[in-house]
N, C-alpha and C. Protein backbone atom coordinates (compact mmCIF):
# COMPACT_ATOMS: atom_id res chain seq x y z
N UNK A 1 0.83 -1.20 0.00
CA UNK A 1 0.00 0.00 0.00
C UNK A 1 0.87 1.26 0.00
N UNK A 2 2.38 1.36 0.75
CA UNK A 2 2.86 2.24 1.14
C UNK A 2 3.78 2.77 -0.80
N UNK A 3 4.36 1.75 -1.37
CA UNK A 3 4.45 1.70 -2.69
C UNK A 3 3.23 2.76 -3.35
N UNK A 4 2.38 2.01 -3.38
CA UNK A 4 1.30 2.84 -4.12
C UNK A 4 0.61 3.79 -4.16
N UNK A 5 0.52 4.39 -2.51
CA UNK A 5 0.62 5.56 -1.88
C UNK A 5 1.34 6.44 -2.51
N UNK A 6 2.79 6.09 -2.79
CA UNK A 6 3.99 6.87 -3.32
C UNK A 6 3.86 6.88 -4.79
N UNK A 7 3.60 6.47 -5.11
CA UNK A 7 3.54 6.66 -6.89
C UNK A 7 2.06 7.21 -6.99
N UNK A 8 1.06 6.98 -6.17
CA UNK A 8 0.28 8.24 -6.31
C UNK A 8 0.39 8.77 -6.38
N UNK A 9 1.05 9.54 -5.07
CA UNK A 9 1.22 11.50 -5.29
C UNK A 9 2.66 12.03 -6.17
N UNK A 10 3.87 10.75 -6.58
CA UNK A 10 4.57 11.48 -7.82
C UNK A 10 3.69 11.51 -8.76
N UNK A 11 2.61 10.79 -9.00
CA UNK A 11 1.67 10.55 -10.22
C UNK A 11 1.16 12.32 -10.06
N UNK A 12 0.55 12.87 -8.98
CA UNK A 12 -0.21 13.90 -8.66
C UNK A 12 0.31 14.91 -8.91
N UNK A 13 2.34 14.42 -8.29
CA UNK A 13 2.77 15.87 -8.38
C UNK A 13 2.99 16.71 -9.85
N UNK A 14 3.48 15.17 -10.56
CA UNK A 14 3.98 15.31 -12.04
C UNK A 14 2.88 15.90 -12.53
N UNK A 15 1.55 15.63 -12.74
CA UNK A 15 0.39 16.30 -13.47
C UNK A 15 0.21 17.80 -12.54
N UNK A 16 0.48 18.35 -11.65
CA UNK A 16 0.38 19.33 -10.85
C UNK A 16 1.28 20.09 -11.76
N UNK A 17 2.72 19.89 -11.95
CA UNK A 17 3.65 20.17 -12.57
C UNK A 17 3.81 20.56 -13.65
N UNK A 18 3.40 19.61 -14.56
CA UNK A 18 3.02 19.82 -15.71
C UNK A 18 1.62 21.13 -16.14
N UNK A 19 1.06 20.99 -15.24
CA UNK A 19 -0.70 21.26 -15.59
C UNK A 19 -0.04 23.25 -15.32
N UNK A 20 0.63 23.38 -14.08
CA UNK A 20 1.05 24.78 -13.74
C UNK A 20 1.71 25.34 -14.52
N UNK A 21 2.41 24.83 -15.49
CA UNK A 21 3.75 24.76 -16.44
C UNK A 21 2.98 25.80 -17.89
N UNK A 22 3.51 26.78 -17.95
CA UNK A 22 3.16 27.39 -19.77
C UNK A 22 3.62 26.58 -20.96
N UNK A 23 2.81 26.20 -21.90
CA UNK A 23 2.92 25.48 -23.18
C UNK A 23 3.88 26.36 -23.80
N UNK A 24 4.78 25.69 -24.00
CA UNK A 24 6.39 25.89 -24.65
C UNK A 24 5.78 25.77 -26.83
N UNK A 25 5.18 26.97 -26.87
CA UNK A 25 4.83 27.52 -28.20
C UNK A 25 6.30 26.90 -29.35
N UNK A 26 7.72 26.63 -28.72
CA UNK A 26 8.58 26.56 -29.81
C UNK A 26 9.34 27.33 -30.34
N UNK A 27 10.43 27.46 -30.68
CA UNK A 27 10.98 28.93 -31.64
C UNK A 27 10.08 28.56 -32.88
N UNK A 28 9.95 29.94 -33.37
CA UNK A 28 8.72 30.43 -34.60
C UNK A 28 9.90 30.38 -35.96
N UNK A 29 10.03 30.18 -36.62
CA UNK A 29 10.37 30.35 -38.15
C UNK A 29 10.08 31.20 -39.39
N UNK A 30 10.37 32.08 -38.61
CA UNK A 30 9.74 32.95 -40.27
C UNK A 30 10.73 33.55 -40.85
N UNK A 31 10.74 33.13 -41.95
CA UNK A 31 11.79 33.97 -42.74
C UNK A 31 12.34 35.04 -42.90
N UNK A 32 10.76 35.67 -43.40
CA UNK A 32 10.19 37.03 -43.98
C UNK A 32 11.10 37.95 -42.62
N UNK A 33 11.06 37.37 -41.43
CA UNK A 33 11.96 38.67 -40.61
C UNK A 33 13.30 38.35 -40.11
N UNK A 34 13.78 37.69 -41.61
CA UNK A 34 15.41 37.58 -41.25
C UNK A 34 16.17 39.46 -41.17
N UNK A 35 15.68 39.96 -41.35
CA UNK A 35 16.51 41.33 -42.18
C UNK A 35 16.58 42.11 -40.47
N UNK A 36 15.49 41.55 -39.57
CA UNK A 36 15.61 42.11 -38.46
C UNK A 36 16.32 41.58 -37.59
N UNK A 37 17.72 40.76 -37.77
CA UNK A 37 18.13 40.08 -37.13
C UNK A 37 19.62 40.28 -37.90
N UNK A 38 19.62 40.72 -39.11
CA UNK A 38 20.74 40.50 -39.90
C UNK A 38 22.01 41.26 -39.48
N UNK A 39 21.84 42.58 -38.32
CA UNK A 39 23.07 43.24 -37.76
C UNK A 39 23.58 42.15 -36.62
N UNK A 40 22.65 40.91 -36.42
CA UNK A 40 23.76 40.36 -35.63
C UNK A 40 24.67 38.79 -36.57
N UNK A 41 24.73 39.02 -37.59
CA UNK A 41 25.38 38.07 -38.96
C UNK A 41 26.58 38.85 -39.09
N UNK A 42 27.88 38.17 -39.34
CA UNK A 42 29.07 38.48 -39.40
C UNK A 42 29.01 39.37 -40.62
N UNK A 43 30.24 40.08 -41.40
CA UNK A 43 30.12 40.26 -42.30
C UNK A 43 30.59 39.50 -43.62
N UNK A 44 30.70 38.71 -42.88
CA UNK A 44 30.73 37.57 -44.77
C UNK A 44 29.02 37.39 -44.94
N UNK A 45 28.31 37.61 -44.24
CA UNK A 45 26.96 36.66 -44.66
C UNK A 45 26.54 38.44 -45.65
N UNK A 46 25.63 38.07 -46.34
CA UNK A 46 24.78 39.14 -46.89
C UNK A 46 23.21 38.58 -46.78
N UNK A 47 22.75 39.57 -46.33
CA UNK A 47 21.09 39.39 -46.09
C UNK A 47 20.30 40.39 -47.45
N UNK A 48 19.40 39.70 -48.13
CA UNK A 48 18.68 40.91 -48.64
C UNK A 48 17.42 40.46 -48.59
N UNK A 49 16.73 41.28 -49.10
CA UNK A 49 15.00 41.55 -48.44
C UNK A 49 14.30 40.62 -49.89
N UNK A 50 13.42 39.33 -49.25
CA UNK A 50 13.18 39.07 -49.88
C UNK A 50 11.22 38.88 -49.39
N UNK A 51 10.31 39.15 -50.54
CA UNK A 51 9.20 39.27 -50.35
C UNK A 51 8.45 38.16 -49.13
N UNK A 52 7.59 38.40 -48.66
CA UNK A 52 6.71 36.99 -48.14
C UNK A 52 6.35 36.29 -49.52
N UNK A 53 5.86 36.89 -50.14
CA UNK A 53 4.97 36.02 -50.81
C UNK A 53 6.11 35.39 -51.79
N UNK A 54 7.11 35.55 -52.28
CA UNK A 54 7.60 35.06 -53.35
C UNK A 54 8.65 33.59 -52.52
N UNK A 55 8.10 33.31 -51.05
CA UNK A 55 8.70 32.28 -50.79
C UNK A 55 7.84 31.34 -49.60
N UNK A 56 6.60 31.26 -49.97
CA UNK A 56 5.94 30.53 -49.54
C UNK A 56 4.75 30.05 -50.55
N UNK A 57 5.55 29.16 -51.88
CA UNK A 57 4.84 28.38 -52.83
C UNK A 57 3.60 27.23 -51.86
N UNK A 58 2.26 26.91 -52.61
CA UNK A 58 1.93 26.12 -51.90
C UNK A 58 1.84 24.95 -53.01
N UNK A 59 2.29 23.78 -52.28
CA UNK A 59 2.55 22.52 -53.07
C UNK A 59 2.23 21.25 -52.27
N UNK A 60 0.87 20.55 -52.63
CA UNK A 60 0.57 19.76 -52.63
C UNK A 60 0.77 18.40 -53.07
N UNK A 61 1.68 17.33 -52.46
CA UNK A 61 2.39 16.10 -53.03
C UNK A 61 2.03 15.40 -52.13
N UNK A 62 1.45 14.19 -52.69
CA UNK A 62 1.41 12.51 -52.32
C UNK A 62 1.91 11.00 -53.09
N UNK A 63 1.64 10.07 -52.11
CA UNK A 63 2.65 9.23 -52.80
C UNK A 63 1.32 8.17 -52.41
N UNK A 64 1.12 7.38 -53.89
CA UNK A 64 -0.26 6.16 -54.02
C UNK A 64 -1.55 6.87 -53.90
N UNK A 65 -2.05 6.52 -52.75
CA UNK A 65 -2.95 7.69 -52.54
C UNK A 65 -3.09 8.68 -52.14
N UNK A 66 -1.88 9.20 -51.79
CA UNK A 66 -1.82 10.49 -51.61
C UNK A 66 -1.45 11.21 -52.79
N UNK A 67 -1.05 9.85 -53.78
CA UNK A 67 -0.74 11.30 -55.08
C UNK A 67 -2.54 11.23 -55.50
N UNK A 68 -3.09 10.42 -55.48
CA UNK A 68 -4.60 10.39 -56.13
C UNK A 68 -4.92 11.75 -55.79
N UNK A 69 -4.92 11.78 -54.43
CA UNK A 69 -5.89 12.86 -53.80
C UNK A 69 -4.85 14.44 -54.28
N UNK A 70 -3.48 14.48 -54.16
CA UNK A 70 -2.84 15.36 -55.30
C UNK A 70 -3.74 15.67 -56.28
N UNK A 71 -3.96 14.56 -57.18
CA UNK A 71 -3.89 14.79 -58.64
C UNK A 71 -6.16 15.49 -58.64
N UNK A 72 -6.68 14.82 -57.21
CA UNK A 72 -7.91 14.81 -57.24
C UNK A 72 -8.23 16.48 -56.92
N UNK A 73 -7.58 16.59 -56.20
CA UNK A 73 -7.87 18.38 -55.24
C UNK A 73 -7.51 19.51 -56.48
N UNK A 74 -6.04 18.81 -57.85
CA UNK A 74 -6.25 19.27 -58.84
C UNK A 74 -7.10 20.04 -59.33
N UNK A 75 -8.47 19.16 -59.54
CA UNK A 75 -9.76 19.76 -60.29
C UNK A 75 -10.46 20.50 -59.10
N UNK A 76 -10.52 20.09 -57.97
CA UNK A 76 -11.71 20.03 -57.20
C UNK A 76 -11.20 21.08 -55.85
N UNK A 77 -10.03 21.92 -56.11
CA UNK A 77 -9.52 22.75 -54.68
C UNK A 77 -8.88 23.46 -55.87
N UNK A 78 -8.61 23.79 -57.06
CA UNK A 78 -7.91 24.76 -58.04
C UNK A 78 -7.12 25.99 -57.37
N UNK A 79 -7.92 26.85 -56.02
CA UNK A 79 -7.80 28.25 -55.95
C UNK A 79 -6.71 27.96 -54.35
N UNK A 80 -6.50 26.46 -54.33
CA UNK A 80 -5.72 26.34 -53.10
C UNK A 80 -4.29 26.13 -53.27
N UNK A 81 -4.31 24.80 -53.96
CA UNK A 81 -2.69 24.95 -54.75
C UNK A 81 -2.86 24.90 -56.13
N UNK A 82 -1.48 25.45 -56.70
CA UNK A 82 -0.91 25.68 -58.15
C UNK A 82 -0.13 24.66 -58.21
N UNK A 83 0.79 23.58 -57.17
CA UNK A 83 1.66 22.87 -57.41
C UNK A 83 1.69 22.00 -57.29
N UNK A 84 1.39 20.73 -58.10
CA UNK A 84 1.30 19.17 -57.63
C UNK A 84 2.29 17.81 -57.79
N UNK A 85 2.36 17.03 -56.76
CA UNK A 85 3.24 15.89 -57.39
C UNK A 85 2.80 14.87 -57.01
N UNK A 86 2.24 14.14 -57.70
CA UNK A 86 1.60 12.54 -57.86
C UNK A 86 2.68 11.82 -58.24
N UNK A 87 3.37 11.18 -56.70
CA UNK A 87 4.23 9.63 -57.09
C UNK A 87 3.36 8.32 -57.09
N UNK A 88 3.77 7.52 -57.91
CA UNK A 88 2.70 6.43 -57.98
C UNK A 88 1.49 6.41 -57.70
N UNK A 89 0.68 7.52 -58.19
CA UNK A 89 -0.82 8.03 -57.82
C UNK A 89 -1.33 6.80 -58.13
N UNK A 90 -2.60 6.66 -57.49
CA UNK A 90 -3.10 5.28 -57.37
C UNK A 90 -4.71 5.47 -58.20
N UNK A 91 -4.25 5.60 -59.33
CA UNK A 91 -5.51 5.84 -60.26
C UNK A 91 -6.28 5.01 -60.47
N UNK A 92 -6.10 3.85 -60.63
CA UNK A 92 -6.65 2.47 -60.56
C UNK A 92 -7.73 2.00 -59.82
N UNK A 93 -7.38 2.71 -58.66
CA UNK A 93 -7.93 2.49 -57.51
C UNK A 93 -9.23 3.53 -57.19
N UNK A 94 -9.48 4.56 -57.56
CA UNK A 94 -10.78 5.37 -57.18
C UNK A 94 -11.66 5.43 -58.17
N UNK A 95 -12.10 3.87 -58.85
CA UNK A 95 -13.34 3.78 -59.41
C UNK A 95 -13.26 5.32 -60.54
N UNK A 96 -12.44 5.21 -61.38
CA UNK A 96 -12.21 6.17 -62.67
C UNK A 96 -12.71 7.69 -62.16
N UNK A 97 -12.44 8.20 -60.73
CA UNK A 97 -12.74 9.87 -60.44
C UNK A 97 -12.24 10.63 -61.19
N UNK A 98 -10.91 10.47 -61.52
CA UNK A 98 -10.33 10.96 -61.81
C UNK A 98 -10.02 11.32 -63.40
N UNK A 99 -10.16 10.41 -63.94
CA UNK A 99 -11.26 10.35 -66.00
C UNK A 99 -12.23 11.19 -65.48
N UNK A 100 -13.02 11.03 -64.67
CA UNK A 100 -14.56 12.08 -64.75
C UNK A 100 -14.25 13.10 -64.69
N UNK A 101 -13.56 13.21 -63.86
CA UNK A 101 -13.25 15.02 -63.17
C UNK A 101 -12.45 15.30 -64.44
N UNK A 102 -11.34 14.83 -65.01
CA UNK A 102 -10.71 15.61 -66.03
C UNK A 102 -11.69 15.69 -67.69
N UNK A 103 -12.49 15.10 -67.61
CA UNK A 103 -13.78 15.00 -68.53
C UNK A 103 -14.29 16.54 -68.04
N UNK A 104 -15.29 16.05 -67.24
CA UNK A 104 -15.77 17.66 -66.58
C UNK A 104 -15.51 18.83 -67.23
N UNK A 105 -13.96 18.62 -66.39
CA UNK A 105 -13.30 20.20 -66.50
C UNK A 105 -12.90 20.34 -68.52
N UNK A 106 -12.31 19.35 -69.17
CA UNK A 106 -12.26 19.99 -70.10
C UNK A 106 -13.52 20.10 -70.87
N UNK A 107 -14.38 19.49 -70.71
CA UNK A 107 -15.88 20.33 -71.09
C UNK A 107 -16.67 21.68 -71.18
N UNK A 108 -16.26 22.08 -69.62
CA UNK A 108 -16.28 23.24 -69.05
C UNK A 108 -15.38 24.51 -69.04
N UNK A 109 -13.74 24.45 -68.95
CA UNK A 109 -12.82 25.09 -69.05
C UNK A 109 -11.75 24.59 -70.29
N UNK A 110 -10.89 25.35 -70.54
CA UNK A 110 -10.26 24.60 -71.58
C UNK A 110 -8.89 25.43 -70.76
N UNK A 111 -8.75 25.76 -69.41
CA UNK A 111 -7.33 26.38 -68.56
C UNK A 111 -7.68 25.40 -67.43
N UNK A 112 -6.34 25.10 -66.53
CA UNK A 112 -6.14 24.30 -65.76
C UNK A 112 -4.90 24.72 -64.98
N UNK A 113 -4.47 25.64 -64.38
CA UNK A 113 -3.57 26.81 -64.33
C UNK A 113 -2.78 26.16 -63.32
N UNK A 114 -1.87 25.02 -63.49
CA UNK A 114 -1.14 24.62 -62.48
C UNK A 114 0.03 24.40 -62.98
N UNK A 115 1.57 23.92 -62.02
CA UNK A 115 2.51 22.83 -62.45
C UNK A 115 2.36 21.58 -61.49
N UNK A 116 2.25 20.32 -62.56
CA UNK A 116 1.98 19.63 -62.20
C UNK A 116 3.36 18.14 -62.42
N UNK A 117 3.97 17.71 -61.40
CA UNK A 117 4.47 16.46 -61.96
C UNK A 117 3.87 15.11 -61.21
N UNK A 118 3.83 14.03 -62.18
CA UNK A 118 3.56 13.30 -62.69
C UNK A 118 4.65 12.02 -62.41
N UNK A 119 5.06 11.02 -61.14
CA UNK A 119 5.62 9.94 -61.25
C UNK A 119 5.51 8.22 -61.51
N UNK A 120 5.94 7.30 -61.87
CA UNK A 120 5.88 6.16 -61.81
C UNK A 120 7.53 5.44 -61.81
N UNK A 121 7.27 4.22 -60.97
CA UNK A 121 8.26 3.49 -61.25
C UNK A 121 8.82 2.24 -62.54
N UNK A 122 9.63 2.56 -63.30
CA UNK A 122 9.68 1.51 -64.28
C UNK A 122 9.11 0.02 -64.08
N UNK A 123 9.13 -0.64 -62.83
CA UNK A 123 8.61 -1.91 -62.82
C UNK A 123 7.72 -2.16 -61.79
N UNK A 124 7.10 -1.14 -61.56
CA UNK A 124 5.66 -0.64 -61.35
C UNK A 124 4.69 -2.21 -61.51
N UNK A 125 4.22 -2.33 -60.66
CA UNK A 125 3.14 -3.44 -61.07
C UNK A 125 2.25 -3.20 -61.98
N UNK A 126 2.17 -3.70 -63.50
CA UNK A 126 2.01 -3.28 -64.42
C UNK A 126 -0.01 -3.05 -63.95
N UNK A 127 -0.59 -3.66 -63.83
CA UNK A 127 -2.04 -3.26 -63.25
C UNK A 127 -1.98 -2.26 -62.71
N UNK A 128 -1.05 -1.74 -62.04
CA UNK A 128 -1.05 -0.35 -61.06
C UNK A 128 -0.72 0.67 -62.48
N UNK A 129 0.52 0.92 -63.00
CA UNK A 129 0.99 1.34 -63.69
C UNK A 129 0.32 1.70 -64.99
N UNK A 130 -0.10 1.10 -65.72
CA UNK A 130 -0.82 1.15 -66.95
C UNK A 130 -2.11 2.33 -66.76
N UNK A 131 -2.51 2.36 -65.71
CA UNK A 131 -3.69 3.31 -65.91
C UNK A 131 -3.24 5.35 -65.12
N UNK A 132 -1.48 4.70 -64.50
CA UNK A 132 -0.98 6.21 -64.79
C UNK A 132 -0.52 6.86 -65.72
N UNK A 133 0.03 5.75 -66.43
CA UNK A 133 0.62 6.06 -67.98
C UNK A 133 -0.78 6.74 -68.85
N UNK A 134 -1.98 5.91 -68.36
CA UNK A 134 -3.07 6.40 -69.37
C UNK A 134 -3.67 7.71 -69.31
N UNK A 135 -3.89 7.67 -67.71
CA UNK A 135 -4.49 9.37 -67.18
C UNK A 135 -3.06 10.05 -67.65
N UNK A 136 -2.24 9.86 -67.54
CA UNK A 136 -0.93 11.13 -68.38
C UNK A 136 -1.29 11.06 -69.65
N UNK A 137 -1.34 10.28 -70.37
CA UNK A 137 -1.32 11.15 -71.67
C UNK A 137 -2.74 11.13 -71.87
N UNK A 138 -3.86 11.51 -70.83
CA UNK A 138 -5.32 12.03 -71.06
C UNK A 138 -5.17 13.32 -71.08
N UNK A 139 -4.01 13.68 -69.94
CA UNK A 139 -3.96 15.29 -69.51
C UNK A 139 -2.94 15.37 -70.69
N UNK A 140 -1.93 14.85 -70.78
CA UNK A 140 -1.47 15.58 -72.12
C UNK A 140 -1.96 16.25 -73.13
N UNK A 141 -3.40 15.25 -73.78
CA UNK A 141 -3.71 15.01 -74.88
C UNK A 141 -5.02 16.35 -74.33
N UNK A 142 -5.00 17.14 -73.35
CA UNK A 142 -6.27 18.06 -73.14
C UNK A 142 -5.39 19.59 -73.94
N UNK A 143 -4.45 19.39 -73.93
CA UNK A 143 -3.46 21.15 -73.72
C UNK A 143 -4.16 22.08 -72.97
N UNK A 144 -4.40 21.66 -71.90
CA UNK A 144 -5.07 22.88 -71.23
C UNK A 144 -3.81 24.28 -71.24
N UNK A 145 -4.68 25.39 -71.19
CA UNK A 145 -3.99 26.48 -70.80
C UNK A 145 -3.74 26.46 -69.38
N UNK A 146 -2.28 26.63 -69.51
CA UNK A 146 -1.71 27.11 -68.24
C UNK A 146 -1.41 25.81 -67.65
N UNK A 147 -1.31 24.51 -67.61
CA UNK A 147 -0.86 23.73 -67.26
C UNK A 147 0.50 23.16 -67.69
N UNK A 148 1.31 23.22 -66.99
CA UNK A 148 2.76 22.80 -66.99
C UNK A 148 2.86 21.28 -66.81
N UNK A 149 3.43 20.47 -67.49
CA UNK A 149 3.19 19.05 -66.90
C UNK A 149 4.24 18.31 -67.28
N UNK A 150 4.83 17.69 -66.45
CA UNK A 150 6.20 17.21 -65.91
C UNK A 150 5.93 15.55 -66.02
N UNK A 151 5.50 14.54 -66.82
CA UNK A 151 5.61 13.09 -66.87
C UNK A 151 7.32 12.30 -66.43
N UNK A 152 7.49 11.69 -65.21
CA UNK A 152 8.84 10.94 -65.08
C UNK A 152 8.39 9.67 -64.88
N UNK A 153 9.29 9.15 -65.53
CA UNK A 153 9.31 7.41 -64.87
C UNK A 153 10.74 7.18 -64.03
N UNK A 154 10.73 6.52 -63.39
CA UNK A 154 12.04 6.43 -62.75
C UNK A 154 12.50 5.07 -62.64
N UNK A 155 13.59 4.88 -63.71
CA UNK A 155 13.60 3.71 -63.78
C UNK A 155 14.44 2.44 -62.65
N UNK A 156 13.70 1.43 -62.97
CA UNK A 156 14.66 0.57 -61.74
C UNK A 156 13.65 0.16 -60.54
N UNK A 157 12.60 1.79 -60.65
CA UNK A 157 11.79 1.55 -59.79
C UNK A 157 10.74 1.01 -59.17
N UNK A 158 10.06 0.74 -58.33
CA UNK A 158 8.49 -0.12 -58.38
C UNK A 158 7.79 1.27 -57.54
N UNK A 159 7.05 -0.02 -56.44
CA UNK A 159 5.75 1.32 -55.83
C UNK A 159 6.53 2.64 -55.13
N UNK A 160 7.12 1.41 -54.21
CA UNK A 160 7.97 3.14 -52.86
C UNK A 160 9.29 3.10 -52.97
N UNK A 161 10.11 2.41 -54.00
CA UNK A 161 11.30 2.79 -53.62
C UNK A 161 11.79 3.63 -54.69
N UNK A 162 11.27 4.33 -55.18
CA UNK A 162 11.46 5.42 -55.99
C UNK A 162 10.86 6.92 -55.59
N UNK A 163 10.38 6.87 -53.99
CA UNK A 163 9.52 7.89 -53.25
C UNK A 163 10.71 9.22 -53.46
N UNK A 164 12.16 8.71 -52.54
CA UNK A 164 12.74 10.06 -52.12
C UNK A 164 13.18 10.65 -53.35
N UNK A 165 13.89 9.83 -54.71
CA UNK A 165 13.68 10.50 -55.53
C UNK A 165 12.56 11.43 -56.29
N UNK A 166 11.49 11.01 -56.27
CA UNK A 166 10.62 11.33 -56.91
C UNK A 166 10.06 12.63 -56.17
N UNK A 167 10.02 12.64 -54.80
CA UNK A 167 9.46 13.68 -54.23
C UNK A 167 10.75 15.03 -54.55
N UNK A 168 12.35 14.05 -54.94
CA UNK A 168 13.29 15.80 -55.13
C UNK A 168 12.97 16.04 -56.69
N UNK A 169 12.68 15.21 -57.29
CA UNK A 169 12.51 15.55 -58.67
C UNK A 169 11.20 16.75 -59.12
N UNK A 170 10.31 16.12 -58.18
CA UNK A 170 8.88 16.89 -58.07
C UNK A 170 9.23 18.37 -57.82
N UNK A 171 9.79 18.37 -56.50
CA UNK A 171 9.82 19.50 -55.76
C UNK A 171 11.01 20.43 -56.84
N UNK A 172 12.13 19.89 -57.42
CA UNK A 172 12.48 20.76 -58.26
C UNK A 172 11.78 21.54 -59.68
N UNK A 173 10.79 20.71 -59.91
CA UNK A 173 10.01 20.75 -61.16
C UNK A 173 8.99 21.82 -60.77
N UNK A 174 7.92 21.75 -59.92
CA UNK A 174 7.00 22.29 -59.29
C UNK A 174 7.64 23.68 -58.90
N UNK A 175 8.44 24.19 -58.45
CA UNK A 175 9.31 24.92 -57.86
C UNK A 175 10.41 25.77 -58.72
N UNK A 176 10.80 25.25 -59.70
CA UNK A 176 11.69 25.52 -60.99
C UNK A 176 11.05 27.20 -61.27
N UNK A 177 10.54 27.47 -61.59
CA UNK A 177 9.77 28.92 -62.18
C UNK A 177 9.73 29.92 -60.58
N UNK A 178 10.53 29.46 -59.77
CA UNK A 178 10.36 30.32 -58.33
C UNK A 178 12.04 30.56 -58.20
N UNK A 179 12.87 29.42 -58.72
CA UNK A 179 14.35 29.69 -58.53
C UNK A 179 15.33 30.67 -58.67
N UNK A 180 16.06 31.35 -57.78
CA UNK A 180 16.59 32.43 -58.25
C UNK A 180 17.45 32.79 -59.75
N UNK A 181 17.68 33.52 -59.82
CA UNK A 181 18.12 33.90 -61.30
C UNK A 181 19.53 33.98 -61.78
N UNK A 182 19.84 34.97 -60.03
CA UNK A 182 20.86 35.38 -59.85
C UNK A 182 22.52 34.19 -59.63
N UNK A 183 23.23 34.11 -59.61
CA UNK A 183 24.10 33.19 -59.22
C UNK A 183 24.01 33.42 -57.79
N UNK A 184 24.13 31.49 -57.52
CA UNK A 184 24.29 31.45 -55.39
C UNK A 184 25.50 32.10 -55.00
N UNK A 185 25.52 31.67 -53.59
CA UNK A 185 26.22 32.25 -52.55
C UNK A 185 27.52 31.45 -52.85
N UNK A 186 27.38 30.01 -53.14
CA UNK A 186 28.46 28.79 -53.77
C UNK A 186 29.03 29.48 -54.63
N UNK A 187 28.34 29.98 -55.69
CA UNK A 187 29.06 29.50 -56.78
C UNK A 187 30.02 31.27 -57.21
N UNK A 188 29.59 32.49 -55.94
CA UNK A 188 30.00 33.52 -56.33
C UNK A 188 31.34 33.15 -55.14
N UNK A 189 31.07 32.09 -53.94
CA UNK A 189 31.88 31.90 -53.26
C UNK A 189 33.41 31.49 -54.09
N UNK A 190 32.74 30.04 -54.87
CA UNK A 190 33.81 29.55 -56.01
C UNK A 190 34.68 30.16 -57.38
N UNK A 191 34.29 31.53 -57.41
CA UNK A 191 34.56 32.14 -58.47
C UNK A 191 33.74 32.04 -59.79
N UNK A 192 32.69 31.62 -59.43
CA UNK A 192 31.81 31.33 -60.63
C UNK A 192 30.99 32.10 -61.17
């Protein structure tokens, strides 16, 4: 009893403890107010002012069904993201939504105002595979305006082990039209 007595009230004190305690919010991350911080950066670093908005792209990527629902929010969330990447989207699998919805829309619109990439793995289970190859060249074959569209296969690959590539390939593709212009910090470092 005397045991259990005792791990009661550490039980009591710890939640006492805890419960009195302020929620530890985290250090915050924001970019946008590096410039207010930049007199304490040595002088090799250079800070310059760069917009909010021109660095918080929103990009929507999944992998199977998460690229489905990517490729689905496409038609059906337009005004949320511009940027998509469907790895091994699992088209096969949602009872042809995704034929309808791109039916729909080119019925209705003939713009589709996104960048979009597009993955599979070369040895892809061909039942899985065959009907991403098909929805790609459906959207090919629409030319919507304003759609950018990025088709990769990656070869060697099957369902997930072509994920981490595919998600840097995406994210460079999707992202490509945001890249600076200017030469980096590397390469002015290197003499370049």
């Amino acid at each position: 009893l005397a045991v259990t007595m005792r791990a009661a009230v550490a039980l009591l004190c710890a939640g006492v403890v805890a419960g009195c305690g302020s929620p530890d919010s985290g250090p915050s991350a924001d970019i946008g107010r590096i410039s207010e911080i930049k007199a304490s950066f040595g002088p090799q670093f250079k800070v310059t002012e760069v917009a909010p908005t021109g660095i918080d792209p929103r990009v929507l990527a999944g992998q199977s069904k998460g690229g489905v629902f990517a490729l689905y929010s496409l038609y059906q969330k337009p005004s949320i993201f511009q940027r998509f990447i469907a790895i091994n989207p699992a088209v096969s699998g949602n009872q042809n939504v995704l034929y309808t919805l791109d039916r729909e829309q080119a019925a209705q619109f003939k713009r589709l105002p996104a960048r979009v990439f597009i993955s599979h793995g070369s040895v892809e289970y061909a039942p899985f595979r065959d009907p991403i190859i098909s929805f790609k060249k459906q959207l090919q074959k629409r030319h919507y305006s304003g759609l950018l569209l990025r088709a990769q296969v990656l070869e060697g690959m099957g369902h997930t082990g072509g994920k981490g590539e595919a998600y840097s390939k995406g994210l460079l593709w999707v992202l490509q039209d945001l890249a600076p212009q200017e030469k980096s910090g590397l390469q002015v470092d290197m003499g370049g």
